[in-house]
PDB file of N, CA and C in Angstrom:
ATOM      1  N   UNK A   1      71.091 100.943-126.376  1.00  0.00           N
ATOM      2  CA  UNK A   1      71.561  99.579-126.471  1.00  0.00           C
ATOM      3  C   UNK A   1      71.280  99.042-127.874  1.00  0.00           C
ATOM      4  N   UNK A   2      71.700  98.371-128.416  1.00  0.00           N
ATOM      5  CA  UNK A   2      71.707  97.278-129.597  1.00  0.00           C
ATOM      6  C   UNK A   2      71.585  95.988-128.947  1.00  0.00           C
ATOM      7  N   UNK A   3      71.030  95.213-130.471  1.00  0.00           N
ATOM      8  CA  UNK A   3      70.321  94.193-130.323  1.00  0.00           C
ATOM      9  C   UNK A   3      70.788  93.235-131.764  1.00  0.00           C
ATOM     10  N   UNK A   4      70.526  92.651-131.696  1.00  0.00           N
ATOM     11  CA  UNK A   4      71.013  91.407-133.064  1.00  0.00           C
ATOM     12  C   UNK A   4      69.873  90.619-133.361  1.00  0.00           C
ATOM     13  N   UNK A   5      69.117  90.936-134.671  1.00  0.00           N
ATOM     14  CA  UNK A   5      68.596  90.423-134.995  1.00  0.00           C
ATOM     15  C   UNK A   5      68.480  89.776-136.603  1.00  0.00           C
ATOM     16  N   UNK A   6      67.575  89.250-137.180  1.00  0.00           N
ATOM     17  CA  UNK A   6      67.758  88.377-138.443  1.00  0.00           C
ATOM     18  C   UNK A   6      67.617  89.597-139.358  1.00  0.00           C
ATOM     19  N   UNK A   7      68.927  89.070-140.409  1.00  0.00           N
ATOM     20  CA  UNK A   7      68.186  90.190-141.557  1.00  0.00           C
ATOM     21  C   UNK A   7      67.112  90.423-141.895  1.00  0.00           C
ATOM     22  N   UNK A   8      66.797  91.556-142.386  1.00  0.00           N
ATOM     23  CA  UNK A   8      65.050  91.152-142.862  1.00  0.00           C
ATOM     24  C   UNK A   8      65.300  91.557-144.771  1.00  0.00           C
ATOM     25  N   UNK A   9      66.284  91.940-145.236  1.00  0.00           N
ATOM     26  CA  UNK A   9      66.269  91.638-146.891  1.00  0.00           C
ATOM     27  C   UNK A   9      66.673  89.843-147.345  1.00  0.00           C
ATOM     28  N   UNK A  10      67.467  89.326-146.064  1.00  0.00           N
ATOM     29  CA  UNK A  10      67.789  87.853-146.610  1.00  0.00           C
ATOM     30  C   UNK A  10      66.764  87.112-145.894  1.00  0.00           C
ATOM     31  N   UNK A  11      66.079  87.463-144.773  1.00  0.00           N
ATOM     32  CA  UNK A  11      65.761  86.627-143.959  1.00  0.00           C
ATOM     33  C   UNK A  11      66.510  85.853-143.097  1.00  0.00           C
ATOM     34  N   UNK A  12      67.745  86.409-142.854  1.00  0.00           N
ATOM     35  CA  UNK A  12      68.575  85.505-141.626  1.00  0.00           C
ATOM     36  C   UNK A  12      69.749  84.925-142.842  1.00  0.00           C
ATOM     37  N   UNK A  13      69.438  84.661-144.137  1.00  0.00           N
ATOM     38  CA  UNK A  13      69.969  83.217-145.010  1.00  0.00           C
ATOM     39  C   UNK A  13      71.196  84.058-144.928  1.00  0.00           C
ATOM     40  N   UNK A  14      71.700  84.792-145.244  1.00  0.00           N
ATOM     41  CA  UNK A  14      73.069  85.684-145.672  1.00  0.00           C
ATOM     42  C   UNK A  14      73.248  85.811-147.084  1.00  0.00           C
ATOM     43  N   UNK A  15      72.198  85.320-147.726  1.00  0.00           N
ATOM     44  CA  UNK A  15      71.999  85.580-149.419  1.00  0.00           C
ATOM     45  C   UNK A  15      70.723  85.539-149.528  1.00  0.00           C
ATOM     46  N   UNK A  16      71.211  86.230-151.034  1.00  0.00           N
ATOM     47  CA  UNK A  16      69.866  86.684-152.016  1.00  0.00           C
ATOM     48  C   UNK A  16      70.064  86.139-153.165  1.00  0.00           C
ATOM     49  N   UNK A  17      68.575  86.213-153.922  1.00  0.00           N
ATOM     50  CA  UNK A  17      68.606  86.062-155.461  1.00  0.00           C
ATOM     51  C   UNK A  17      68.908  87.231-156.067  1.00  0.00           C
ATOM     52  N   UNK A  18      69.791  87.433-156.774  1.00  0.00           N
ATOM     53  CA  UNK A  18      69.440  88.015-158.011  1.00  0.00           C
ATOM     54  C   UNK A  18      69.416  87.932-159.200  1.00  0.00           C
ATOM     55  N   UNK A  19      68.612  88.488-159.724  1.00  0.00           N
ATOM     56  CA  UNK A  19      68.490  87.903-161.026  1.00  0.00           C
ATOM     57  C   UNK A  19      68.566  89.424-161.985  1.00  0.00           C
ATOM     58  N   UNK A  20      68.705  88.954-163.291  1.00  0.00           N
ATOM     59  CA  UNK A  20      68.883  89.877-164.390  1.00  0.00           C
ATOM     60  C   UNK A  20      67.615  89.175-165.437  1.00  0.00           C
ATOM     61  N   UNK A  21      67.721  90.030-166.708  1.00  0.00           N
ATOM     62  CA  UNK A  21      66.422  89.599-167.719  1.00  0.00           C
ATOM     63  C   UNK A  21      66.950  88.243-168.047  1.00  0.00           C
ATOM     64  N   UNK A  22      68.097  87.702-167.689  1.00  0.00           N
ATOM     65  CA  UNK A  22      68.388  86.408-168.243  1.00  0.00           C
ATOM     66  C   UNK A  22      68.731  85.235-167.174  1.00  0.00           C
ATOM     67  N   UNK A  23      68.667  85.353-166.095  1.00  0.00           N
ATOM     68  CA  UNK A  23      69.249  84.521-165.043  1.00  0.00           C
ATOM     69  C   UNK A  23      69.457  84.778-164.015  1.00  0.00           C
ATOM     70  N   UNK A  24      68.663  83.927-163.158  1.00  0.00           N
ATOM     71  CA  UNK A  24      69.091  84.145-161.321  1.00  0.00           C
ATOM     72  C   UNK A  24      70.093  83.046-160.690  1.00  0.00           C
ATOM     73  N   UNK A  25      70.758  83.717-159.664  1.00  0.00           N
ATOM     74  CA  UNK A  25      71.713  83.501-159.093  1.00  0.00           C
ATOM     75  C   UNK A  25      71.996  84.158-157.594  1.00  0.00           C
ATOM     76  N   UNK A  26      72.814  83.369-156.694  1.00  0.00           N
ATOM     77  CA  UNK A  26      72.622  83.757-155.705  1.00  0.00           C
ATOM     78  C   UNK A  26      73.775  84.605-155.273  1.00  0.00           C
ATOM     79  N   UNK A  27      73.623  85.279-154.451  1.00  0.00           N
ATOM     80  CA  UNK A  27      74.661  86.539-153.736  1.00  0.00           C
ATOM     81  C   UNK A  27      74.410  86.576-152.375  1.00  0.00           C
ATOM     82  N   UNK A  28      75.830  87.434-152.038  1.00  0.00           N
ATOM     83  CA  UNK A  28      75.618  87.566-150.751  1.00  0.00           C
ATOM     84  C   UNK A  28      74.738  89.079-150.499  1.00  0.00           C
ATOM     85  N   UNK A  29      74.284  89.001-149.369  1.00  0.00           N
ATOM     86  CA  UNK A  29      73.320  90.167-149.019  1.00  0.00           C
ATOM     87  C   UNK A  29      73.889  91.328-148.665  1.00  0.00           C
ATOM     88  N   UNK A  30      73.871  92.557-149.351  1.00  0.00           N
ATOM     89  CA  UNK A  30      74.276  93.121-148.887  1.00  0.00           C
ATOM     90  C   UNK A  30      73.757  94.330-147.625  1.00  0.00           C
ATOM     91  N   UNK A  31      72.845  93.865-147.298  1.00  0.00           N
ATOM     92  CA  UNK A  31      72.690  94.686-145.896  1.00  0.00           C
ATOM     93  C   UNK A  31      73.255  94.185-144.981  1.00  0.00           C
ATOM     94  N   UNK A  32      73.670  92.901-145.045  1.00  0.00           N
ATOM     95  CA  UNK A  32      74.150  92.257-143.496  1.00  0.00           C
ATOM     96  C   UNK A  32      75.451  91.442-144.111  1.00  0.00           C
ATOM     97  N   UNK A  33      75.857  91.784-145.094  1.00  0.00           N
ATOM     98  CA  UNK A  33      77.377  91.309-145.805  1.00  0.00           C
ATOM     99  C   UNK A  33      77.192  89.756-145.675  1.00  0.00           C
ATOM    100  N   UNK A  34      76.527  88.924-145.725  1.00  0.00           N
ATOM    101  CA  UNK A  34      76.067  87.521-146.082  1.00  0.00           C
ATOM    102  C   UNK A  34      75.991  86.800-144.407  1.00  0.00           C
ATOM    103  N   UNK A  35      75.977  87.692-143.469  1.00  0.00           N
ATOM    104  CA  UNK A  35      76.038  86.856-142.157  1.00  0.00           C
ATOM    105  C   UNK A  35      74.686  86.615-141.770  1.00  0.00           C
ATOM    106  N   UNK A  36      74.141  86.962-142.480  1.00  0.00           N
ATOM    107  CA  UNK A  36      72.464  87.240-142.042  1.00  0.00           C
ATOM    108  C   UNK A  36      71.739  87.312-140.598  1.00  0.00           C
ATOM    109  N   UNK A  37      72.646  88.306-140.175  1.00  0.00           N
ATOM    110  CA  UNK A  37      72.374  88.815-138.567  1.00  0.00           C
ATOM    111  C   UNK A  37      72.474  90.952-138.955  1.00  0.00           C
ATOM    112  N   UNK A  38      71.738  91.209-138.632  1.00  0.00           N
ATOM    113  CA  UNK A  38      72.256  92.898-138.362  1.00  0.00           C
ATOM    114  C   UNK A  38      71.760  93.537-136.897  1.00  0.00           C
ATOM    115  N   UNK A  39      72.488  94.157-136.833  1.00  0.00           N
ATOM    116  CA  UNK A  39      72.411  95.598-135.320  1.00  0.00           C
ATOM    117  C   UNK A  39      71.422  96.343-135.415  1.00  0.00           C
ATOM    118  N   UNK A  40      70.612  96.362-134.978  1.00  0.00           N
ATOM    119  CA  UNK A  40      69.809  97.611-134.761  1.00  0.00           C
ATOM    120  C   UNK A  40      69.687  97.700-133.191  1.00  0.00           C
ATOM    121  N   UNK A  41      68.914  99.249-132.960  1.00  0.00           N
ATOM    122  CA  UNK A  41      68.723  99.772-131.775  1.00  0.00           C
ATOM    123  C   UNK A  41      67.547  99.269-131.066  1.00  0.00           C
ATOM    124  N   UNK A  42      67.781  98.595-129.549  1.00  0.00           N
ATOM    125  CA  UNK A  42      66.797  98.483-129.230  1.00  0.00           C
ATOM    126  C   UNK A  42      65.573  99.211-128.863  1.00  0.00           C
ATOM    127  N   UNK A  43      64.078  98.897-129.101  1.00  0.00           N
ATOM    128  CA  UNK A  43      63.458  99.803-128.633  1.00  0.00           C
ATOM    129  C   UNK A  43      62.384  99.685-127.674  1.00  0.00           C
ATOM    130  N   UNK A  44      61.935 100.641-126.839  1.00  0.00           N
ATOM    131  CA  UNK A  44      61.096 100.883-125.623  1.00  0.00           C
ATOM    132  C   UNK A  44      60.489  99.599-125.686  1.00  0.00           C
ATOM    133  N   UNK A  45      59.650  99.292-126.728  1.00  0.00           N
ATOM    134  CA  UNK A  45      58.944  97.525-126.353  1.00  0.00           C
ATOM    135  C   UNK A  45      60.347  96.450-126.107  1.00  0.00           C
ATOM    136  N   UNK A  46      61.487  96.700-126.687  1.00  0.00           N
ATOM    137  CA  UNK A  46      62.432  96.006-125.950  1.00  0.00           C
ATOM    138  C   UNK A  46      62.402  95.727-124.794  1.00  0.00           C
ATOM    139  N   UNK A  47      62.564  97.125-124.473  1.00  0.00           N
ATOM    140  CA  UNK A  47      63.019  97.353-122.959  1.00  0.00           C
ATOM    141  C   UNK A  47      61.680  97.141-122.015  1.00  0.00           C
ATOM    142  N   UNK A  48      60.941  97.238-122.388  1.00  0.00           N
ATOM    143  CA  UNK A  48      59.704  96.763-121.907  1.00  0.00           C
ATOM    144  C   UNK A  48      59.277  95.115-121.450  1.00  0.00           C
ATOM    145  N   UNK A  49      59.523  94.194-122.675  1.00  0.00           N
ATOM    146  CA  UNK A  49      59.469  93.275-122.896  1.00  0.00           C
ATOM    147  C   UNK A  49      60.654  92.513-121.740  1.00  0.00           C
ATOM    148  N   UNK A  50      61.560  93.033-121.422  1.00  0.00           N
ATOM    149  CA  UNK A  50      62.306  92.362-120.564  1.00  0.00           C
ATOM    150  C   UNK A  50      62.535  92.914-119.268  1.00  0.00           C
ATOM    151  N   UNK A  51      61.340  93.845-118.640  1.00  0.00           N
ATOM    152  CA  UNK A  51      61.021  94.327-117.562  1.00  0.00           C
ATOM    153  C   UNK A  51      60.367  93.155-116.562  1.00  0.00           C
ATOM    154  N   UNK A  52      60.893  92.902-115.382  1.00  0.00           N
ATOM    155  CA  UNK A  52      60.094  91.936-114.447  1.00  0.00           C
ATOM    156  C   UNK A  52      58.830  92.664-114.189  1.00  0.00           C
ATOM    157  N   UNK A  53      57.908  91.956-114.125  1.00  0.00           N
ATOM    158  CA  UNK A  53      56.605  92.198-113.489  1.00  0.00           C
ATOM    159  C   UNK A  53      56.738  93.353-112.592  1.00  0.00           C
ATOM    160  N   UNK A  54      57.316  93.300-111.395  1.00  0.00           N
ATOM    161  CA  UNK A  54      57.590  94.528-110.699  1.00  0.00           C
ATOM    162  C   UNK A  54      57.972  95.759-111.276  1.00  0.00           C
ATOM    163  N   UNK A  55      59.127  95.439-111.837  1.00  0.00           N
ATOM    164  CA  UNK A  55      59.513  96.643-112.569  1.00  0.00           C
ATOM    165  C   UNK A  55      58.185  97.369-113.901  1.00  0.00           C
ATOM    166  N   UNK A  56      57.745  96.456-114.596  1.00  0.00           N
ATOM    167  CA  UNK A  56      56.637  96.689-115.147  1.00  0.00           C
ATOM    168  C   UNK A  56      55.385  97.543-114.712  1.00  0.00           C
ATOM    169  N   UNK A  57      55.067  96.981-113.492  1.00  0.00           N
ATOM    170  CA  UNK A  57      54.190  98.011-113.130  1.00  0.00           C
ATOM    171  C   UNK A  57      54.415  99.044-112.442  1.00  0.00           C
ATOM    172  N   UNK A  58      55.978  99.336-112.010  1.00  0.00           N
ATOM    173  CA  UNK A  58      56.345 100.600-111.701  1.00  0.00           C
ATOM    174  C   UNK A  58      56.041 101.595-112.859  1.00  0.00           C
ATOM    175  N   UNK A  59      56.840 100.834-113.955  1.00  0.00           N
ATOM    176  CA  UNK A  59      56.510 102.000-115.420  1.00  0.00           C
ATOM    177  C   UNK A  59      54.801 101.781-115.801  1.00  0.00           C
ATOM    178  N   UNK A  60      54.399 100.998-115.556  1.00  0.00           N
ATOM    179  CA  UNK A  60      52.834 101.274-115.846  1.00  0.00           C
ATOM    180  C   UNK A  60      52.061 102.438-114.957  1.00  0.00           C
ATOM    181  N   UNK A  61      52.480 102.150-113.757  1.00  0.00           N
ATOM    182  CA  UNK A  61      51.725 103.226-112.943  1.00  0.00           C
ATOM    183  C   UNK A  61      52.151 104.598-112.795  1.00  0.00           C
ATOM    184  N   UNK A  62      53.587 104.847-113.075  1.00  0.00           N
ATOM    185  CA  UNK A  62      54.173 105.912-113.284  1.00  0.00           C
ATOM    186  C   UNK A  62      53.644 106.514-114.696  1.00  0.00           C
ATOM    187  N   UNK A  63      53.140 106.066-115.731  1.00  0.00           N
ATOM    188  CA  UNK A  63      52.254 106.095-116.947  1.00  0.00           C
ATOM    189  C   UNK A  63      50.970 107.314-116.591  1.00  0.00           C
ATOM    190  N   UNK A  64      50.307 106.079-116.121  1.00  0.00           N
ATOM    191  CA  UNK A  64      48.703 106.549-116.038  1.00  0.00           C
ATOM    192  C   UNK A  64      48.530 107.707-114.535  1.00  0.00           C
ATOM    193  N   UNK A  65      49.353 107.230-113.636  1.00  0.00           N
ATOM    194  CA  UNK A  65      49.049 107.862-112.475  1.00  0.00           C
ATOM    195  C   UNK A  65      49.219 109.349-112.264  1.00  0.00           C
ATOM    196  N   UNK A  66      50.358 110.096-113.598  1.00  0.00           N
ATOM    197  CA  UNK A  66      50.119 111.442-113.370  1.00  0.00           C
ATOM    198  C   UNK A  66      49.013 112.433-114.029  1.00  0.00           C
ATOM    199  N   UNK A  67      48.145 111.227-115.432  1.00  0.00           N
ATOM    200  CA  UNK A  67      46.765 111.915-115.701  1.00  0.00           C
ATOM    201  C   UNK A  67      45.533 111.898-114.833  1.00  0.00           C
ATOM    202  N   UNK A  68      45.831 110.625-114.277  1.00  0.00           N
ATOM    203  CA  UNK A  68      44.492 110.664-113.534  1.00  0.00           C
ATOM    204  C   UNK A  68      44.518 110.960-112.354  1.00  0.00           C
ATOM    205  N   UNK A  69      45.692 111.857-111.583  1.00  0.00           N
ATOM    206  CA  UNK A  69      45.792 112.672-110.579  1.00  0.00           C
ATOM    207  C   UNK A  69      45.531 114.196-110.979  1.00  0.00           C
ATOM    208  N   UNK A  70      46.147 114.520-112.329  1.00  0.00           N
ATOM    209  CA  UNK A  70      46.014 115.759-112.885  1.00  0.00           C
ATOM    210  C   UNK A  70      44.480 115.829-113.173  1.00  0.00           C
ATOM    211  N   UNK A  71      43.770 114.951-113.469  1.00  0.00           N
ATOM    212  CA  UNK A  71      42.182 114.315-113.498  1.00  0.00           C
ATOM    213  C   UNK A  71      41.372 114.996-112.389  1.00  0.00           C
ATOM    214  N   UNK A  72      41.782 114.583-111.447  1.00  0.00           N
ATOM    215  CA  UNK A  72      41.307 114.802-110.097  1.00  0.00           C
ATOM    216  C   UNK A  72      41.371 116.033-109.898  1.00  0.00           C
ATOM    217  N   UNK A  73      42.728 116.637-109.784  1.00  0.00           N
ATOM    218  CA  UNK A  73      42.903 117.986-109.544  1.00  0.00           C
ATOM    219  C   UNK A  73      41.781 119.032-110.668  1.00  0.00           C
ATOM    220  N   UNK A  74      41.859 118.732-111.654  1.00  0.00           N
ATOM    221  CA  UNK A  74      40.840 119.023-112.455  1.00  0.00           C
ATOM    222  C   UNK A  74      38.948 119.215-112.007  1.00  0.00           C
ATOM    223  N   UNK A  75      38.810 118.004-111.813  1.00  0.00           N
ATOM    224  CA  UNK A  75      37.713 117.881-110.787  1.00  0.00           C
ATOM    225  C   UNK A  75      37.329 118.598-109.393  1.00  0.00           C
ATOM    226  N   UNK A  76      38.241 118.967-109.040  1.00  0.00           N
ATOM    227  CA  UNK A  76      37.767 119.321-107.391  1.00  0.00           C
ATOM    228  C   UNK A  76      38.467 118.642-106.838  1.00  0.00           C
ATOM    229  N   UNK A  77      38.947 117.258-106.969  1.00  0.00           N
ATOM    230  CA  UNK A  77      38.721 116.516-105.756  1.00  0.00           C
ATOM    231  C   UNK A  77      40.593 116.413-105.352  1.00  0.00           C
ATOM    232  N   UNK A  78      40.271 117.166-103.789  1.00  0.00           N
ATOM    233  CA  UNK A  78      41.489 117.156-103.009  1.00  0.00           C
ATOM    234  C   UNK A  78      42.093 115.710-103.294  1.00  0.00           C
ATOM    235  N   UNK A  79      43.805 115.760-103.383  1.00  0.00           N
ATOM    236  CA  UNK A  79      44.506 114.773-103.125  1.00  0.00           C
ATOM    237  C   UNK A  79      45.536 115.530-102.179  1.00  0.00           C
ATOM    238  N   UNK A  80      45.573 114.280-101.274  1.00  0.00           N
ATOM    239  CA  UNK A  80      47.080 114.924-100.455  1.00  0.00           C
ATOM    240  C   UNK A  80      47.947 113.879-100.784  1.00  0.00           C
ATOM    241  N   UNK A  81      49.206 114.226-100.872  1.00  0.00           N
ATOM    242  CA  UNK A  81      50.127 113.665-100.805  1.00  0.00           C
ATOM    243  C   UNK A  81      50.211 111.954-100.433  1.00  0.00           C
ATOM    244  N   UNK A  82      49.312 111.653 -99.203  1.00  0.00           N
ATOM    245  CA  UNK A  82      49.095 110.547 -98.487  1.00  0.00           C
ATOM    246  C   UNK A  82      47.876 110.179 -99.525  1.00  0.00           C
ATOM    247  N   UNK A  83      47.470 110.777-100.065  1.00  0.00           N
ATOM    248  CA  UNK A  83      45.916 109.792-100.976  1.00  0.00           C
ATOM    249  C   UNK A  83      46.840 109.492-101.788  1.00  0.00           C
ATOM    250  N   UNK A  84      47.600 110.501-102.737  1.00  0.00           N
ATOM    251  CA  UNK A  84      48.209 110.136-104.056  1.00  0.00           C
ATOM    252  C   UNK A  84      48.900 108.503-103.629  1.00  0.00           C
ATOM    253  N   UNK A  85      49.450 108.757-102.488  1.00  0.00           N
ATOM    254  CA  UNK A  85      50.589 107.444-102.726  1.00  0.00           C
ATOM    255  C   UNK A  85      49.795 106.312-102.396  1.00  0.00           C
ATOM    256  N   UNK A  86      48.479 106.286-101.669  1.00  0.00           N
ATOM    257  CA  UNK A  86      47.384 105.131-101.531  1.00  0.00           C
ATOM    258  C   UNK A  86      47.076 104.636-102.954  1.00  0.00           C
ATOM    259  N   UNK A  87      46.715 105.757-103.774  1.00  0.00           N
ATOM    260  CA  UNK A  87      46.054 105.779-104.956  1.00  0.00           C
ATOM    261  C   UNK A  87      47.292 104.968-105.895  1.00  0.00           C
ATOM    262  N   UNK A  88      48.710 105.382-105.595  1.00  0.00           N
ATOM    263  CA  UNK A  88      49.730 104.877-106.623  1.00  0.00           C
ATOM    264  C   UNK A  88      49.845 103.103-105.864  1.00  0.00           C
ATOM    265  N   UNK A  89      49.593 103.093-104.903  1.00  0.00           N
ATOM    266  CA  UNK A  89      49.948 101.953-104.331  1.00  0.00           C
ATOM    267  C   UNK A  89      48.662 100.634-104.921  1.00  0.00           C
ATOM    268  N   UNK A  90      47.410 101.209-104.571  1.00  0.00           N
ATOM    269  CA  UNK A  90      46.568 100.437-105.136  1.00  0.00           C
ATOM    270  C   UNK A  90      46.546 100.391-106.325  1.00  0.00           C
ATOM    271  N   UNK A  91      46.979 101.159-107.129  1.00  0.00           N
ATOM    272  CA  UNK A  91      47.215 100.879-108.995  1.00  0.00           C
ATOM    273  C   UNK A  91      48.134  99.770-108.826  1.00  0.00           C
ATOM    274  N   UNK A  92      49.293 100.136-108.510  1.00  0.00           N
ATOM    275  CA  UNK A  92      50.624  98.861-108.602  1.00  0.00           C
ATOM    276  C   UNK A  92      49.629  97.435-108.100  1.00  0.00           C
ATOM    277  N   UNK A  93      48.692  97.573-106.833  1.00  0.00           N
ATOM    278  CA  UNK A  93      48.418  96.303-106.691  1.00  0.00           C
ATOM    279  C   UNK A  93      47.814  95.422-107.991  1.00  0.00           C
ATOM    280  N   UNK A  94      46.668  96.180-108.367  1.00  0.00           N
ATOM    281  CA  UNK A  94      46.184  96.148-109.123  1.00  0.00           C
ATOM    282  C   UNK A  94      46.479  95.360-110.455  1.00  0.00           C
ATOM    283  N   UNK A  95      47.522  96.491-111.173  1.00  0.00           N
ATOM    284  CA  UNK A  95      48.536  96.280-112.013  1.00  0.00           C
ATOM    285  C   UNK A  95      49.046  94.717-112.011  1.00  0.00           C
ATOM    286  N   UNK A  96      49.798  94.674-110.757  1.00  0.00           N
ATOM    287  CA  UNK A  96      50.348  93.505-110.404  1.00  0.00           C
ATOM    288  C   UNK A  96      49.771  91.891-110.486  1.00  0.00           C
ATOM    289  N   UNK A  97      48.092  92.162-109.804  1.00  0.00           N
ATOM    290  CA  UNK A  97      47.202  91.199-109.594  1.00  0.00           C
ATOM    291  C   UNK A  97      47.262  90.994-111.090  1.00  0.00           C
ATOM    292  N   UNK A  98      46.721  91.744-112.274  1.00  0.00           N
ATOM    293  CA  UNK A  98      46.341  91.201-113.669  1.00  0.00           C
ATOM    294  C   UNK A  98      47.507  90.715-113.925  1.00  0.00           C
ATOM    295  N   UNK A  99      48.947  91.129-114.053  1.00  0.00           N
ATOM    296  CA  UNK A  99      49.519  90.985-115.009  1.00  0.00           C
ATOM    297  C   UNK A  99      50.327  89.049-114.438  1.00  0.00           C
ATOM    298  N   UNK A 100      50.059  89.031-113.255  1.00  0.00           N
ATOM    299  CA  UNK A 100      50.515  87.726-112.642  1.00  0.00           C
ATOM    300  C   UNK A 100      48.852  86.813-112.279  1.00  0.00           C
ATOM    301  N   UNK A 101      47.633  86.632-113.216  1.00  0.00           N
ATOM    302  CA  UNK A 101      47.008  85.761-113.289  1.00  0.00           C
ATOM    303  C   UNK A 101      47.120  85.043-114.143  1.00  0.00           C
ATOM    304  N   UNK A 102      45.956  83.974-114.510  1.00  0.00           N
ATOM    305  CA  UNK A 102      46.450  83.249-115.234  1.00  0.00           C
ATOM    306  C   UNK A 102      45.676  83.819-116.616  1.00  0.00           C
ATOM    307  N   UNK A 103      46.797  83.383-117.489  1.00  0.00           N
ATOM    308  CA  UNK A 103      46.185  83.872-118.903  1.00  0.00           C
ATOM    309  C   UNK A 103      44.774  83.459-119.488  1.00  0.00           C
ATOM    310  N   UNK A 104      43.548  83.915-120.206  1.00  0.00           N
ATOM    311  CA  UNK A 104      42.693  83.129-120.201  1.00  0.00           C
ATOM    312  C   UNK A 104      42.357  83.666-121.582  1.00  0.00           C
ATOM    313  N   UNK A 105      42.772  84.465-122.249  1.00  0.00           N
ATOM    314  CA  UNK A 105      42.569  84.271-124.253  1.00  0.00           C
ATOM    315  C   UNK A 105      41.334  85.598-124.049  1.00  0.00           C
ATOM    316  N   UNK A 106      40.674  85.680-123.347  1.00  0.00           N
ATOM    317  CA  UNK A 106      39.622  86.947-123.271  1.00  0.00           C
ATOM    318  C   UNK A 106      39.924  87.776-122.237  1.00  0.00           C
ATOM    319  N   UNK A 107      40.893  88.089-121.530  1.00  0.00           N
ATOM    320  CA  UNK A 107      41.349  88.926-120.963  1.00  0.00           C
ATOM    321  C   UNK A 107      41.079  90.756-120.689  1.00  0.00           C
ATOM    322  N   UNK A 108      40.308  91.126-119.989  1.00  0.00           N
ATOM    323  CA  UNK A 108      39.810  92.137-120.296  1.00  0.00           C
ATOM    324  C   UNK A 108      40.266  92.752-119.499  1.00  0.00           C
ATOM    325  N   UNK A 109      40.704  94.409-119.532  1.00  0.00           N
ATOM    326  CA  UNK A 109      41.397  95.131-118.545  1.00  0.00           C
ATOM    327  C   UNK A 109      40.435  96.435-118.024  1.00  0.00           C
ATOM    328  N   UNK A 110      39.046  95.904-118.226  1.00  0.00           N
ATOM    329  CA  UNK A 110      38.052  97.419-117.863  1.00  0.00           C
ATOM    330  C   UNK A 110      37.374  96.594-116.883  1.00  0.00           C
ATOM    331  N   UNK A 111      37.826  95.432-116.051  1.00  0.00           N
ATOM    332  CA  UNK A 111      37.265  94.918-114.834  1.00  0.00           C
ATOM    333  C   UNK A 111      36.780  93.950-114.832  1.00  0.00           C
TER     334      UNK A 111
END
């Protein structure tokens, strides 16, 4: 997908200075031909950024949940099928509970 955002050689203006050893003057920009908007591709924090909460912590838990099952398996410790999806279910709660409290500026995510 693409996205539209402000130039970043004009700053949005659709011109520039330029100048020579004798005099500045203004022009149009040429990265964004003086409209001072350009295309670029959106990216993953895009697509991130406009994920609902739900959807969010689907991709969050789909993230973390296949190391720290591969974790486990590592360890010893049996998972069946029925733990894993307890285990994915209580992450999402989890997940869910932080990311829908209220904001408080010290926010800590180790508990």
């Amino acid at each position: 997908m693409i996205k539209e955002v402000p130039c970043m050689d004009c700053d949005g203006k659709g011109f520039i200075a330029i100048y020579s050893e004798y005099s500045v003057w203004s022009g149009r920009c040429p990265n964004c031909g003086g409209i001072g908007i350009v295309k670029v591709p959106m990216t993953n924090a895009d697509r991130i950024r406009d994920m609902s909460d739900e959807k969010l912590v689907e991709y969050l838990a789909g993230i973390a949940s296949g190391p720290l099952l591969r974790l486990a398996e590592q360890f010893g410790v049996p998972l069946t099928s029925e733990k894993n999806e307890k285990y994915i279910a209580e992450l999402k709660m989890e997940y869910l509970k932080r990311l829908q409290s209220p904001e408080n500026g010290g926010l800590t995510w180790n508990g």
